[in-house]
Protein backbone atom coordinates (compact mmCIF):
# COMPACT_ATOMS: atom_id res chain seq x y z
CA UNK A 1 -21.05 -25.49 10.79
CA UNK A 2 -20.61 -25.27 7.21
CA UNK A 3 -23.04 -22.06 7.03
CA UNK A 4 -21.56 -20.75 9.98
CA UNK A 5 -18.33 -20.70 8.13
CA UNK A 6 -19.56 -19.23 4.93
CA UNK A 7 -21.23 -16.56 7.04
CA UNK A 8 -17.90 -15.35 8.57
CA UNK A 9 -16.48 -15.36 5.21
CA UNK A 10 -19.17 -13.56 4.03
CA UNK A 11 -19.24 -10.83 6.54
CA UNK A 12 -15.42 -10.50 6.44
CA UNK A 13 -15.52 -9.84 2.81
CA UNK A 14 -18.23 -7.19 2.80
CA UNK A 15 -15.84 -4.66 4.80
CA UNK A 16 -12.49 -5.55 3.13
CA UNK A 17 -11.43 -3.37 1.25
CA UNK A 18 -7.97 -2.56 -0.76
CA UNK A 19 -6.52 -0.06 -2.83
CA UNK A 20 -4.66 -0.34 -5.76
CA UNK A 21 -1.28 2.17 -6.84
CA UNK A 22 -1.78 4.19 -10.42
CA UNK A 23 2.12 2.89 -10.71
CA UNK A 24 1.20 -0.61 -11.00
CA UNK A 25 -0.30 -0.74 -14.31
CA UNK A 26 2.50 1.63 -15.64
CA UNK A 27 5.95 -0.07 -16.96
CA UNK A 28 8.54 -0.65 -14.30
CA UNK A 29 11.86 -1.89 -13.47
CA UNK A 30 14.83 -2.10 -11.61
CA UNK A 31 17.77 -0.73 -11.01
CA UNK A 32 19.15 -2.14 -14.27
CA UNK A 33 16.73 -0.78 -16.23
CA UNK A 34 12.98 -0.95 -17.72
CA UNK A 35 11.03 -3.68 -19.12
CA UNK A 36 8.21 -2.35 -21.17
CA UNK A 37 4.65 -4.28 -22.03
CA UNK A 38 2.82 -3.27 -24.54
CA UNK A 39 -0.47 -2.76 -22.48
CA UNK A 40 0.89 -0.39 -19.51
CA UNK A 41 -0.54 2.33 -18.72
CA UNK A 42 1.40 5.75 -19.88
CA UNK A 43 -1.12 8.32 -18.79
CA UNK A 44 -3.45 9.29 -16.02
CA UNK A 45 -6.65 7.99 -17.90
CA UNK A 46 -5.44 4.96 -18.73
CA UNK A 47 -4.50 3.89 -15.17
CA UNK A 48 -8.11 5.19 -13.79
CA UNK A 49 -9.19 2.74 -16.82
CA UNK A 50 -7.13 -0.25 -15.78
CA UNK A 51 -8.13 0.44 -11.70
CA UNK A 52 -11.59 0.74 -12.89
CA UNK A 53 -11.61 -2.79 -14.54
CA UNK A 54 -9.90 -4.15 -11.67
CA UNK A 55 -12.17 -2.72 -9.38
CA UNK A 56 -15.57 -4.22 -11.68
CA UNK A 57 -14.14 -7.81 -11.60
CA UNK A 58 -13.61 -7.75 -8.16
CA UNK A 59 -15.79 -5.34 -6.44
CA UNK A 60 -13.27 -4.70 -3.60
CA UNK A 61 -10.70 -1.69 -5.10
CA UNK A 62 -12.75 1.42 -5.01
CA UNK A 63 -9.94 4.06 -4.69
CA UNK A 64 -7.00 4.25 -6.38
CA UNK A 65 -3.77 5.66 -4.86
CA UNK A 66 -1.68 8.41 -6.72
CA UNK A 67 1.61 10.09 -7.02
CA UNK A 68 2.08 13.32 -7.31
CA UNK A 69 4.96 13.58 -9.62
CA UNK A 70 3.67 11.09 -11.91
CA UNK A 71 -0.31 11.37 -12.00
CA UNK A 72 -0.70 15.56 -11.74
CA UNK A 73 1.65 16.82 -14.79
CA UNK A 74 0.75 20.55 -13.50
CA UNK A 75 -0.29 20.03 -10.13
CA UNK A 76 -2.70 21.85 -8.65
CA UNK A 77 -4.52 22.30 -11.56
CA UNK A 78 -4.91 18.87 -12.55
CA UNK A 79 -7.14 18.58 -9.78
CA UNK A 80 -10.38 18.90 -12.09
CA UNK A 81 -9.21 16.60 -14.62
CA UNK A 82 -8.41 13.83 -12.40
CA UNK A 83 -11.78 14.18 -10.69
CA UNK A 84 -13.75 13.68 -13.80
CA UNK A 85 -11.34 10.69 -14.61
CA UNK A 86 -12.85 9.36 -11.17
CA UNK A 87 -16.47 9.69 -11.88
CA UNK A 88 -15.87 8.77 -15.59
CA UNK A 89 -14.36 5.36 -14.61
CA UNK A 90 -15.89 4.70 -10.90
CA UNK A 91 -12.70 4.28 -9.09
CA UNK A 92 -11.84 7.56 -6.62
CA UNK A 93 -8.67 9.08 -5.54
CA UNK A 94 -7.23 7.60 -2.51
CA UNK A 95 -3.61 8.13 -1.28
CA UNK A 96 -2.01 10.41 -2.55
CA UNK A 97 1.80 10.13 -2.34
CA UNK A 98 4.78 12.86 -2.66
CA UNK A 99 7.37 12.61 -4.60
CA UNK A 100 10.70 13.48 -2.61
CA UNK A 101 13.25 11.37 -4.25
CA UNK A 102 13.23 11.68 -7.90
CA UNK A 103 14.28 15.53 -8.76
CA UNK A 104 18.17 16.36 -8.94
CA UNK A 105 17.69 18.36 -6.01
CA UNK A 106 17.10 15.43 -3.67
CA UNK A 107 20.33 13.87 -4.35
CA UNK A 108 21.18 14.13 -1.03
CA UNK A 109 17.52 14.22 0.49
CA UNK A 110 14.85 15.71 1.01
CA UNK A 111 14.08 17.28 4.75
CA UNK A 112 17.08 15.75 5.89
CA UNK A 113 19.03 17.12 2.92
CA UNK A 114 21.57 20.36 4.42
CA UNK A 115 20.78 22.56 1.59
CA UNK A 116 17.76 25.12 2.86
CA UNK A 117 16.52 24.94 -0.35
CA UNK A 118 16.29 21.46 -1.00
CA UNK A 119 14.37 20.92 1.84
CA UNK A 120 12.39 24.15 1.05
CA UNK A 121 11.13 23.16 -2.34
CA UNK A 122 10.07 19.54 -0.61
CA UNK A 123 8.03 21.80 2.07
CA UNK A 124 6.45 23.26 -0.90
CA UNK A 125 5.78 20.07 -3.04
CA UNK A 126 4.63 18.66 0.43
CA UNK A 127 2.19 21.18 1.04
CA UNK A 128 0.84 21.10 -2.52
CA UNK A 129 -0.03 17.67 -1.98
CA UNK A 130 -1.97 18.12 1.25
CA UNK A 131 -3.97 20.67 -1.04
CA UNK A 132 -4.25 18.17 -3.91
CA UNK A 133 -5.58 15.31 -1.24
CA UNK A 134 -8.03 18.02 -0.30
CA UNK A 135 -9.06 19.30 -3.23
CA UNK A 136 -9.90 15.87 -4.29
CA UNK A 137 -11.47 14.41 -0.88
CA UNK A 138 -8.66 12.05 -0.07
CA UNK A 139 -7.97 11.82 3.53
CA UNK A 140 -4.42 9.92 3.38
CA UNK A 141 -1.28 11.87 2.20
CA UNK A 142 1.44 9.12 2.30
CA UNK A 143 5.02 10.29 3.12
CA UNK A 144 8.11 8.06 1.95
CA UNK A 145 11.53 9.56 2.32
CA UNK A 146 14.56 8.13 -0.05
CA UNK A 147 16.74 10.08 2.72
CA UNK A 148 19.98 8.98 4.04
CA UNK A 149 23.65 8.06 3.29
CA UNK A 150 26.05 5.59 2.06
CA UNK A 151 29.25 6.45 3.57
CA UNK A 152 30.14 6.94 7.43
CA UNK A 153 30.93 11.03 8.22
CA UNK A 154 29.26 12.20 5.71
CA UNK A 155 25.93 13.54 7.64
CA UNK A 156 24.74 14.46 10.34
CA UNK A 157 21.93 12.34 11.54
CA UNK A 158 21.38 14.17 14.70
CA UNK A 159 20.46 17.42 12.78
CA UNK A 160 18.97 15.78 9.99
CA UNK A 161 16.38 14.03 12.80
CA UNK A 162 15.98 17.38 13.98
CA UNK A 163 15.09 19.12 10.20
CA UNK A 164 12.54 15.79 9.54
CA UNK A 165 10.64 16.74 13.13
CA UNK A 166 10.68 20.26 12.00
CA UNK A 167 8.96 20.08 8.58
CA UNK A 168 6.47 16.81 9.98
CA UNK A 169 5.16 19.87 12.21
CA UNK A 170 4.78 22.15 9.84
CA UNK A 171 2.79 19.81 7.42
CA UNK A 172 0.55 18.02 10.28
CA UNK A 173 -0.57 22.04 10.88
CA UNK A 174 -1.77 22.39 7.41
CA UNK A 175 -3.59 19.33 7.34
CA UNK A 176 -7.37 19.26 7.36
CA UNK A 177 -9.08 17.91 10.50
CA UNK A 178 -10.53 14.86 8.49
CA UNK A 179 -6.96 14.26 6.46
CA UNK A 180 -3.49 11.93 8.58
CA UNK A 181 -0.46 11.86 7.61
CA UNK A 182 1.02 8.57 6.43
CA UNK A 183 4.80 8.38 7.99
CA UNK A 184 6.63 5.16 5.79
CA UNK A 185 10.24 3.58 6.71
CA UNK A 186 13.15 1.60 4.99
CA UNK A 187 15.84 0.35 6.52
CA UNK A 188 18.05 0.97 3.45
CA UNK A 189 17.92 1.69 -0.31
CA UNK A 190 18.24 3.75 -1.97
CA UNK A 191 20.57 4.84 1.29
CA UNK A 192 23.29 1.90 2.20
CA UNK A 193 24.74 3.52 5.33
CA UNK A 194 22.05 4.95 7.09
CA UNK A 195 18.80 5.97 5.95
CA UNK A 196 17.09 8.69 8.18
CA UNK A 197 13.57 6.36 8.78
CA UNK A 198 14.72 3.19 8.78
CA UNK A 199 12.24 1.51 10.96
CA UNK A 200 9.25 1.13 12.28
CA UNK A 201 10.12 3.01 15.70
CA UNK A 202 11.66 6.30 14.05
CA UNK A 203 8.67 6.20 12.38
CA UNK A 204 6.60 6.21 15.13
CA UNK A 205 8.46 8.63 17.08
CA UNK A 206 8.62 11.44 14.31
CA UNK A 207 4.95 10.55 13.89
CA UNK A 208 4.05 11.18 17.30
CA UNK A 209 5.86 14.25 17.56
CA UNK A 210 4.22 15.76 14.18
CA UNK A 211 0.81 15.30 15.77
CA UNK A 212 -2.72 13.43 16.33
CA UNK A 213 -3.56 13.09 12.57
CA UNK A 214 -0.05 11.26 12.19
CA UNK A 215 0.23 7.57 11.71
CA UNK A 216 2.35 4.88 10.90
CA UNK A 217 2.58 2.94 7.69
CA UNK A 218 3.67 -0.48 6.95
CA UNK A 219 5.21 -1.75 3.88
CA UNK A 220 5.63 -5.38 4.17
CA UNK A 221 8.87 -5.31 1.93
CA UNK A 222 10.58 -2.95 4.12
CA UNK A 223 12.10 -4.90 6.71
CA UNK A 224 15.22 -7.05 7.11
CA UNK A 225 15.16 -10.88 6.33
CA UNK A 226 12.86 -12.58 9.03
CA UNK A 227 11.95 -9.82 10.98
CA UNK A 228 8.20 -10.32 12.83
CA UNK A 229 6.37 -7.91 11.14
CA UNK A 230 3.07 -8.97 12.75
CA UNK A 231 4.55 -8.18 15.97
CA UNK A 232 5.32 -4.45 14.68
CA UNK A 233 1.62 -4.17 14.11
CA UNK A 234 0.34 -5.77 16.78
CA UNK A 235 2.51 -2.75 18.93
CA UNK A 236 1.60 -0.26 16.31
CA UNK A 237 -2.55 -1.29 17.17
CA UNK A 238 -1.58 -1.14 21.08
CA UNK A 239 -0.39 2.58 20.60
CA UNK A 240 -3.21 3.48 18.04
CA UNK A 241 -0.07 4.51 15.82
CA UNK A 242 -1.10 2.27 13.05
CA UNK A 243 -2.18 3.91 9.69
CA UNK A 244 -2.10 1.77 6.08
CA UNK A 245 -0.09 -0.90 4.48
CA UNK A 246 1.58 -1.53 1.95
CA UNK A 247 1.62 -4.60 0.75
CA UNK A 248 3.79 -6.85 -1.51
CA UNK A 249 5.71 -9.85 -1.11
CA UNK A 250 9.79 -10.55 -1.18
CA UNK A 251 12.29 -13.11 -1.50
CA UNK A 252 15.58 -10.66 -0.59
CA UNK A 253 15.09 -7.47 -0.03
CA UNK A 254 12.12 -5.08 -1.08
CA UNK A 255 11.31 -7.09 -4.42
CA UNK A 256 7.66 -5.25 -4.49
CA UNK A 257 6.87 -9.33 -5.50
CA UNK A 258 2.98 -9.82 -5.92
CA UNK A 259 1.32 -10.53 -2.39
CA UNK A 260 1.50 -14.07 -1.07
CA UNK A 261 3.36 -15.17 -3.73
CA UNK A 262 6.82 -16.22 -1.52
CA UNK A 263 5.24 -16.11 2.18
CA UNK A 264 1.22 -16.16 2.25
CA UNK A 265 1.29 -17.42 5.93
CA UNK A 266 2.90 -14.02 6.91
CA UNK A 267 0.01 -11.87 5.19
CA UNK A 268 -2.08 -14.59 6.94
CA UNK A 269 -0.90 -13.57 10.51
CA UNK A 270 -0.52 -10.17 9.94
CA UNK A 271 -4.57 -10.04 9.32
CA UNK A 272 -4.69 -12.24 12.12
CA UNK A 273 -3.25 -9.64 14.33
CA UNK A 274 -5.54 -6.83 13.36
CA UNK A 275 -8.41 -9.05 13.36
CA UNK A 276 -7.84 -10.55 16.93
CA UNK A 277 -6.88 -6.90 17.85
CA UNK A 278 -10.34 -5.89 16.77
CA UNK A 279 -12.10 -8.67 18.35
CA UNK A 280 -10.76 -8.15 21.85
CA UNK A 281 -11.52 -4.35 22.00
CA UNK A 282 -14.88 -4.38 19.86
CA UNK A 283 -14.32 -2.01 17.03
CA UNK A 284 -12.33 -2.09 13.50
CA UNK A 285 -9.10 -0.49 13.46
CA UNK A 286 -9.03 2.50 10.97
CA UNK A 287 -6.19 0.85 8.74
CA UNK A 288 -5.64 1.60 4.92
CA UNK A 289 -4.69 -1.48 2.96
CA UNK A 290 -3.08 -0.62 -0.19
CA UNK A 291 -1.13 -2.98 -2.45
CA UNK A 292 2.52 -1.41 -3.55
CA UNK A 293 3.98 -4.06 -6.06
CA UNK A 294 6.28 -3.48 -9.27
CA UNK A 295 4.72 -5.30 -11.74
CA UNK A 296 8.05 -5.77 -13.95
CA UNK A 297 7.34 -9.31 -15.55
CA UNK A 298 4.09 -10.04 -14.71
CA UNK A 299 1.10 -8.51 -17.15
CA UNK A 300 0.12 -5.51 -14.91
CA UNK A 301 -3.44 -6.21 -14.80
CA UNK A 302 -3.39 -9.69 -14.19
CA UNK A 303 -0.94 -9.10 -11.56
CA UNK A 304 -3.46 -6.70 -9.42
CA UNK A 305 -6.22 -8.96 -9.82
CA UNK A 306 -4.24 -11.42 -8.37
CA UNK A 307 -2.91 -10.05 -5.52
CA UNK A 308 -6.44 -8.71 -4.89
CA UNK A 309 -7.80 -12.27 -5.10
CA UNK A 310 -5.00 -13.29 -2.74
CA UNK A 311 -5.74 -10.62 -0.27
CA UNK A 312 -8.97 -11.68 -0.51
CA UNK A 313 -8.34 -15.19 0.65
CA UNK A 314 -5.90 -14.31 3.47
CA UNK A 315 -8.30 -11.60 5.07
CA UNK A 316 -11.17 -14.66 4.88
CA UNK A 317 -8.82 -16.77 6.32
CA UNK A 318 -7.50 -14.99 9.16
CA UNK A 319 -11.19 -13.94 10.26
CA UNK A 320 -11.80 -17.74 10.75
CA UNK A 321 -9.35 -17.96 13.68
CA UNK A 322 -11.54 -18.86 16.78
CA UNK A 323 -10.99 -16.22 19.21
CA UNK A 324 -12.12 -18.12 22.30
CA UNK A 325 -10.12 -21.01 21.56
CA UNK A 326 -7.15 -19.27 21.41
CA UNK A 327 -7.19 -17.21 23.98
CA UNK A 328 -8.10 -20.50 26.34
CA UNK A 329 -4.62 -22.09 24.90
CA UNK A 330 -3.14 -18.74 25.46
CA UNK A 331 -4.06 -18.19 29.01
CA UNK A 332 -3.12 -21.88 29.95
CA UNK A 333 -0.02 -22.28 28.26
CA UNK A 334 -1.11 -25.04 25.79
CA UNK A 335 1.23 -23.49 23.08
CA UNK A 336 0.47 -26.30 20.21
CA UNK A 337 -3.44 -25.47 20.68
CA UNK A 338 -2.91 -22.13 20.11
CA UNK A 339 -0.82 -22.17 17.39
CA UNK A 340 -3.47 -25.10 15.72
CA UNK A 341 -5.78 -22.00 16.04
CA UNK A 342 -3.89 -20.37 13.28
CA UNK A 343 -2.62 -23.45 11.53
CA UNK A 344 -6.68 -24.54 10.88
CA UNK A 345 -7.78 -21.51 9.91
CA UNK A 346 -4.86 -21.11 7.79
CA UNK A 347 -5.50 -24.34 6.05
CA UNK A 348 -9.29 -23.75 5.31
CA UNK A 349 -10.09 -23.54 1.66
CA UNK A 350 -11.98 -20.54 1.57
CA UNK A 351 -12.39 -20.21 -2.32
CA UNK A 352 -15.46 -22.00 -3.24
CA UNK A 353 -17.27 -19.21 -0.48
CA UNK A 354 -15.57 -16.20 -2.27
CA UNK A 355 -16.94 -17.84 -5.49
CA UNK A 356 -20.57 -17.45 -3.68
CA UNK A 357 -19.50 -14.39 -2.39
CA UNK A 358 -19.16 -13.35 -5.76
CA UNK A 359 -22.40 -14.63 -6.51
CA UNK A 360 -24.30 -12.91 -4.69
CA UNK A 361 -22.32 -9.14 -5.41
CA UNK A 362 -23.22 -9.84 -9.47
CA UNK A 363 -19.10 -10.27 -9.58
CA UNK A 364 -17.55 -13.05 -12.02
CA UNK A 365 -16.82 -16.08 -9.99
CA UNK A 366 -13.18 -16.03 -11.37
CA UNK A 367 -11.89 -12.35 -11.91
CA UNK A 368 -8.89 -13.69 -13.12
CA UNK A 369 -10.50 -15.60 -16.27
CA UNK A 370 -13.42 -13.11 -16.51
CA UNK A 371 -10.54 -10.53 -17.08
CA UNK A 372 -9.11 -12.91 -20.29
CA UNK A 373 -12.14 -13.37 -21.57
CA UNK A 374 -13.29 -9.74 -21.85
CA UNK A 375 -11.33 -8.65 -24.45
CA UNK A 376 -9.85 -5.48 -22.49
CA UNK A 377 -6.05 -6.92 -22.87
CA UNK A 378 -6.00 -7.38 -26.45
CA UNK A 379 -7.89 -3.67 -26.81
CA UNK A 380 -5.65 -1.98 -24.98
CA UNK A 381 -2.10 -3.75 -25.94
CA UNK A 382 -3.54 -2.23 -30.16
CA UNK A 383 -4.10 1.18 -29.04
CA UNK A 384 -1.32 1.65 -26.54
CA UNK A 385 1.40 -0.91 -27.98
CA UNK A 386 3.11 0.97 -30.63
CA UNK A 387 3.20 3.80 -28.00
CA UNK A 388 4.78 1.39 -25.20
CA UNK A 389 7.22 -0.06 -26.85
CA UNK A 390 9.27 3.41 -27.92
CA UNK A 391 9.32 5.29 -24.99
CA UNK A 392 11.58 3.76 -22.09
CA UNK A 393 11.72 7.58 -20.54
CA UNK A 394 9.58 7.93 -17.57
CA UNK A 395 9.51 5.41 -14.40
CA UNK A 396 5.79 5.52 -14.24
């Protein structure tokens, strides 16, 4: 039994796989302002460098996810240079991700904003980053609109559906047969009175309606307080609508809190759902996982390697369910059998068969203390600290 279980495990960790945001190792904030570290990243190298120490300590984080804004400082023709940053430090480009809410001119949005122009320069930006995923062999381009309003009157949300549908179009017909595009929801903030995607089924529809190569994605801080977010996927997998994650952990709202650190048993059931979904029709589900956290107190790098770790242990966890079982209690009603299905599974200590997971991949046992104990830290806090700790300009 014992091998049996370490088997799953093992087989379970081979194809997991997660990707990491350049953002995370830069310094962050809130609303209030920034809190610097002396170790963040402040430039495109340094957060390949960071992802590609991640990635060696825990083997599972080969592609790093970037912005466009923040990680291609002249665009298109950054392309080159952050290809050789990719070879140079064996972590590749994954997502790449718009920007559509930080210039002045998307104070009052983007494609849902009622100057032409606005939404004409986000068409362009837009379609330079469908040529920047190309360019650079990324197949996800993930679209996140800050769009919306705070005060009743003062749009019109029937047109404003009707200018997002427009441009979706337009940029799911320049897309490359092997790229998708990524459509992301909030249900408020920065927007307090309405925001233009603010869930999970305006999403789908505008996704649907842009085309085939359009899918959902799933950010596990945007929903309301104790909404069933593994019930959104589990509807998302029925309709083959479900794209990527991204994943964090909250409290209130969308904290971007490291994952599993307030609710693990949710990440737990929301792998449970993709798993079982898998299971039951025979084939993986084509689903991104990316981790989206703000990193505002915690080191940055320790922070990724523990959310990795974490994600690590849930994804193990959930693929120990037993399928037949449950489906048994399912079909005859025993409703405390079934949910013991999730409850053991849940409570199995998976780590000391990561640790031989580890093992046998030449990875440190402990990527967490393997990462202390190299050095790395301390190198890069000296060469990047003066640096850090005078410039409070730029989010990431």
């Amino acid at each position: 039994m014992e091998s049996q279980l370490t088997e799953t495990i093992f087989k379970a960790l081979d194809r997991f796989r997660i990707e990491i945001p350049s953002w995370g190792f830069a310094n962050t904030g809130t609303r209030f302002g920034k809190f610097l570290q002396a170790a963040a990243a402040g430039t495109i190298e340094e957060k390949f460098s960071d992802a590609g120490q991640v990635h060696s300590l825990t083997g599972v984080c080969p592609t790093i996810a970037l912005h466009v804004l923040w990680d291609f400082p002249h665009g298109l023709d950054s392309i080159h240079e952050v290809a050789a940053l990719a070879n140079q430090y064996g972590v590749q480009p994954g997502s790449i991700n718009p920007n559509l809410f930080q210039d002045q001119i998307y104070k009052f949005g983007s494609f849902g904003n009622p100057d032409e122009k606005a939404r004409t320069e986000a068409m362009e930006h837009s379609q330079d980053s469908i040529a920047i995923a190309r360019g650079l062999k990324s197949r996800d381009i993930s679209f996140w609109f800050a769009d919306g309003s705070n005060y009743p009157g003062s749009a019109n949300i029937r047109q404003r559906k009707r200018w997002f549908e427009e441009c979706l179009q337009q940029l799911h017909a320049a897309l490359s047969p092997e790229q998708r595009m990524l459509v992301e929801y909030k249900p408020f903030e920065p927007a307090f009175y309405h925001t233009d995607i603010a869930d999970w089924g305006m999403a789908f529809l505008l996704a649907r309606k842009a085309g085939p190569q359009a899918k959902v994605l799933v950010d596990t801080g945007h929903h309301y307080l104790s909404q069933n977010i593994e019930q959104i996927v589990a509807w998302l997998l029925a309709e083959d609508m479900l794209g990527g994650f991204h994943f964090n952990d909250r409290r209130y709202a969308d904290d971007d809190l490291t994952l599993g650190s307030i609710d693990p048993y949710q990440v737990f059931r929301i792998f449970h759902e993709i798993l079982f979904f898998e299971w039951e029709g025979g084939k993986h589900a084509d689903i991104a996982y990316m981790i989206d956290q703000s990193h505002n107190l915690k080191g940055k790098m320790e922070a990724m390697i523990q959310t990795v770790t974490m994600a690590q242990e849930l994804f193990a966890k959930a693929a120990l369910v037993d399928y037949k079982q449950l489906v048994a209690a399912q079909q005859s009603a025993d409703i405390v059998r079934a949910e013991g299905c999730l409850q053991d599974a849940f409570a199995t200590d998976v780590r000391p068969a990561i640790r031989a997971w580890r093992t046998t991949k030449g990875l440190p046992e402990n990527p967490q203390e393997a990462f202390r104990q190299s050095g790395y830290l301390e190198r890069v806090t000296q060469e990047r600290g003066a640096r850090n700790m005078s410039n409070a300009g730029s989010y990431a």
